[in-house]
N, C-alpha and C. Protein backbone atom coordinates (compact mmCIF):
# COMPACT_ATOMS: atom_id res chain seq x y z
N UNK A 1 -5.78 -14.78 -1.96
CA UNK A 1 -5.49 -14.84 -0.55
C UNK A 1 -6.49 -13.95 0.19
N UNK A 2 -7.07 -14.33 1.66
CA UNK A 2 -7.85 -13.85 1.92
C UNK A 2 -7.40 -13.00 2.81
N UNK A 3 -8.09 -11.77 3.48
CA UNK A 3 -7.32 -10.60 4.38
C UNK A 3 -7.44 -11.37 5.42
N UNK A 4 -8.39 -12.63 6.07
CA UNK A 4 -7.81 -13.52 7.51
C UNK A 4 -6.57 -13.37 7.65
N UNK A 5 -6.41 -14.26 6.20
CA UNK A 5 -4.80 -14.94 5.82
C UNK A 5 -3.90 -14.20 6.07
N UNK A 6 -3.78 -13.16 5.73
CA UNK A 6 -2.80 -12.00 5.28
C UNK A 6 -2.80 -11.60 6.53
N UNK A 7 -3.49 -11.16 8.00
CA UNK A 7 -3.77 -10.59 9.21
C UNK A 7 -2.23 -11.98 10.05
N UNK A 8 -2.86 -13.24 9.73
CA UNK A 8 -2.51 -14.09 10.59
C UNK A 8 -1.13 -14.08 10.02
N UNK A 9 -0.28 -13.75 9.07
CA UNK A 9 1.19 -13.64 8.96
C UNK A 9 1.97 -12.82 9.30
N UNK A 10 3.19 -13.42 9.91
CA UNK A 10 4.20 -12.87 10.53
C UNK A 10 4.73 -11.33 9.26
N UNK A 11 5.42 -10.07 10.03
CA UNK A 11 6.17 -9.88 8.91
C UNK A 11 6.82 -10.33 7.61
N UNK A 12 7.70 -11.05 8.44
CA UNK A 12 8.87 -12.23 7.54
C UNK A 12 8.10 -12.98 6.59
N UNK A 13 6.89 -13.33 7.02
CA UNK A 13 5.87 -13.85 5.98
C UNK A 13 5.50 -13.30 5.37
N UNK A 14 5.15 -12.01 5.59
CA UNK A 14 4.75 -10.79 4.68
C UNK A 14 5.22 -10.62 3.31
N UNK A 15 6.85 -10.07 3.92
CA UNK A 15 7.75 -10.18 2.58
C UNK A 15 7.72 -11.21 1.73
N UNK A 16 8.29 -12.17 2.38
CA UNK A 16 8.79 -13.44 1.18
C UNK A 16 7.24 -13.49 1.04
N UNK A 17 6.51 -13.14 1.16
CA UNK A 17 4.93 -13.56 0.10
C UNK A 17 4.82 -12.27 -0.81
N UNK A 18 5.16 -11.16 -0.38
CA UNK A 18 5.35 -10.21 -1.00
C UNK A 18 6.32 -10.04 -2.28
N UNK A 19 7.75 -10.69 -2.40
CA UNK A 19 8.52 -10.71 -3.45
C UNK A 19 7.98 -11.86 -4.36
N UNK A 20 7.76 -12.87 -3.70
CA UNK A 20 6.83 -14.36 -4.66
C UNK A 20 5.89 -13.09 -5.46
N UNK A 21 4.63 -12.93 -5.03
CA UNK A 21 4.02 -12.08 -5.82
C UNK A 21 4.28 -11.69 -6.67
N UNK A 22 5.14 -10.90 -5.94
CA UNK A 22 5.32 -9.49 -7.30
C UNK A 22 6.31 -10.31 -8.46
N UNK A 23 6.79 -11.46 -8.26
CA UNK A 23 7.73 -11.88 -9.14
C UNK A 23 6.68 -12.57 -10.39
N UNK A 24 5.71 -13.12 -9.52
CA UNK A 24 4.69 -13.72 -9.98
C UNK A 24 3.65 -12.80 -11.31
N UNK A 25 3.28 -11.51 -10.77
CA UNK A 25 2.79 -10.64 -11.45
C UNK A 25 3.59 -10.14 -12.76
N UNK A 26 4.61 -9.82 -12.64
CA UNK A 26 5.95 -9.45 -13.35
C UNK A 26 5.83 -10.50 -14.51
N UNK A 27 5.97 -12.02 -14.42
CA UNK A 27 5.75 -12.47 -15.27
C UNK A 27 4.59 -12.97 -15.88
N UNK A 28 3.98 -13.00 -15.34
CA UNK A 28 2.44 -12.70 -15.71
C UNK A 28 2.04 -11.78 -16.26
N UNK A 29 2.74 -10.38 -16.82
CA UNK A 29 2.30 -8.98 -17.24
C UNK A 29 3.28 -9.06 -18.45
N UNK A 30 4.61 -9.87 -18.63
CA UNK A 30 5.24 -10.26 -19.62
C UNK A 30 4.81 -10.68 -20.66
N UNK A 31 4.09 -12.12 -20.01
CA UNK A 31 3.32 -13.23 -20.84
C UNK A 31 2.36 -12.91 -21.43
N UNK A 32 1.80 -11.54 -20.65
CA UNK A 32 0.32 -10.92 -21.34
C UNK A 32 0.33 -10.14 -22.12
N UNK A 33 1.74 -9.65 -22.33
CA UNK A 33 2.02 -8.59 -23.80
C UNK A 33 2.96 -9.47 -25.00
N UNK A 34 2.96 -10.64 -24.58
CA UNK A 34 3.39 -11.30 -25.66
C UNK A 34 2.21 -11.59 -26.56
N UNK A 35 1.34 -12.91 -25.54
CA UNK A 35 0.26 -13.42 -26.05
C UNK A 35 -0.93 -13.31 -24.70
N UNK A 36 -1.75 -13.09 -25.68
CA UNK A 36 -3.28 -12.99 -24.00
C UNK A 36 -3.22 -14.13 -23.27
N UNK A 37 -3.19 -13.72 -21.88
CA UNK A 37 -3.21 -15.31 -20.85
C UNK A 37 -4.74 -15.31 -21.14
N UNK A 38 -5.20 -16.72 -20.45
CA UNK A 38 -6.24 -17.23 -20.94
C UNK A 38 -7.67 -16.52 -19.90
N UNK A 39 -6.78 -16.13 -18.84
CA UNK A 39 -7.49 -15.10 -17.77
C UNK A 39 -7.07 -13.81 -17.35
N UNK A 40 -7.01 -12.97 -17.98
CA UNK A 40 -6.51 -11.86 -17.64
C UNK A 40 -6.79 -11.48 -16.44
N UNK A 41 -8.47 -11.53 -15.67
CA UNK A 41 -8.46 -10.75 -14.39
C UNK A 41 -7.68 -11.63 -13.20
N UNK A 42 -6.78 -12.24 -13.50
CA UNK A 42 -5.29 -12.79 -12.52
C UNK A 42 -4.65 -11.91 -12.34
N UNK A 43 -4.11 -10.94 -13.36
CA UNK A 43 -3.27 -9.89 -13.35
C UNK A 43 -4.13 -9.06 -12.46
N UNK A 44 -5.27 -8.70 -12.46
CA UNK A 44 -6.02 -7.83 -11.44
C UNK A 44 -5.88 -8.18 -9.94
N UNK A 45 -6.32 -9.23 -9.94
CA UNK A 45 -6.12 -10.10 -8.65
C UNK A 45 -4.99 -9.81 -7.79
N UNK A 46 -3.99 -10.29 -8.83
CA UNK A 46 -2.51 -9.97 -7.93
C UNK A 46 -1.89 -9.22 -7.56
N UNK A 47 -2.50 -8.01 -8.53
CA UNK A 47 -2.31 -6.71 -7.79
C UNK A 47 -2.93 -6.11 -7.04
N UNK A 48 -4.42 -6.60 -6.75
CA UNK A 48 -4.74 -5.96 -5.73
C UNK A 48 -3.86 -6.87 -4.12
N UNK A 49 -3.70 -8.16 -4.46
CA UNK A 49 -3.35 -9.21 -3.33
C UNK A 49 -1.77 -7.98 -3.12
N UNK A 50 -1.14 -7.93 -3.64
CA UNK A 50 0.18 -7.18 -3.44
C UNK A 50 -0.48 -6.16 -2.74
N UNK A 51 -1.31 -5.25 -3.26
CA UNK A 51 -1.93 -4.01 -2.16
C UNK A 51 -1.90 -4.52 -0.79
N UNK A 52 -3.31 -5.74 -1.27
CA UNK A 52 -3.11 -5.96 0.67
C UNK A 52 -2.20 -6.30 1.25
N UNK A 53 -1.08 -7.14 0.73
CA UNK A 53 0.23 -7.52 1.91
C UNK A 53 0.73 -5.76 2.30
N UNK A 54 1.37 -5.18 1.13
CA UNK A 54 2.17 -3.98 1.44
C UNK A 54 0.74 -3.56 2.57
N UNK A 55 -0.24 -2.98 2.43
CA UNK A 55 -1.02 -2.44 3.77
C UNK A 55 -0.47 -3.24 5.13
N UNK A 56 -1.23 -4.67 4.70
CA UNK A 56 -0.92 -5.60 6.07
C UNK A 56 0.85 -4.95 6.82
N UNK A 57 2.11 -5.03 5.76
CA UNK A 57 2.93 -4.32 6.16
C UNK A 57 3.36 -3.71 6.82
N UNK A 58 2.66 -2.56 6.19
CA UNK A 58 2.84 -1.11 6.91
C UNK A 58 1.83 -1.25 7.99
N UNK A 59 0.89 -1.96 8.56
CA UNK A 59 -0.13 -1.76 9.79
C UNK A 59 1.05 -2.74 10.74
N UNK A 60 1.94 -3.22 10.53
CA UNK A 60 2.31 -4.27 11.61
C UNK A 60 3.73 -3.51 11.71
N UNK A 61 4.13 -2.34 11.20
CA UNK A 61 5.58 -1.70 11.34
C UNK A 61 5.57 -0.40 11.89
């Protein structure tokens, strides 16, 4: 997701993109201590994407 993207959403959008995520990451960090996903730098990705919403967040509260 790009920081446009992330600028042009509402709070309310914030969150519910914010819990998707992190639910998203969560099992994605599961799956990766079972067996290696086939791309690990996803897990990087999504945590930095979680950084930027929580910022976007906190700049709009």
């Amino acid at each position: 997701m790009k920081n446009a993207d992330i600028k042009n959403l509402s709070a309310g959008d914030l969150q519910n993109k914010l819990a998707e995520l992190k639910a998203e990451y969560t099992k994605l960090k599961l799956a990766h201590k079972i067996s290696p996903v086939e791309n690990p730098i996803q897990i990087r990705d999504l945590r930095k994407t979680i950084a930027r919403l929580n910022t976007e967040l906190t700049n709009k509260q």
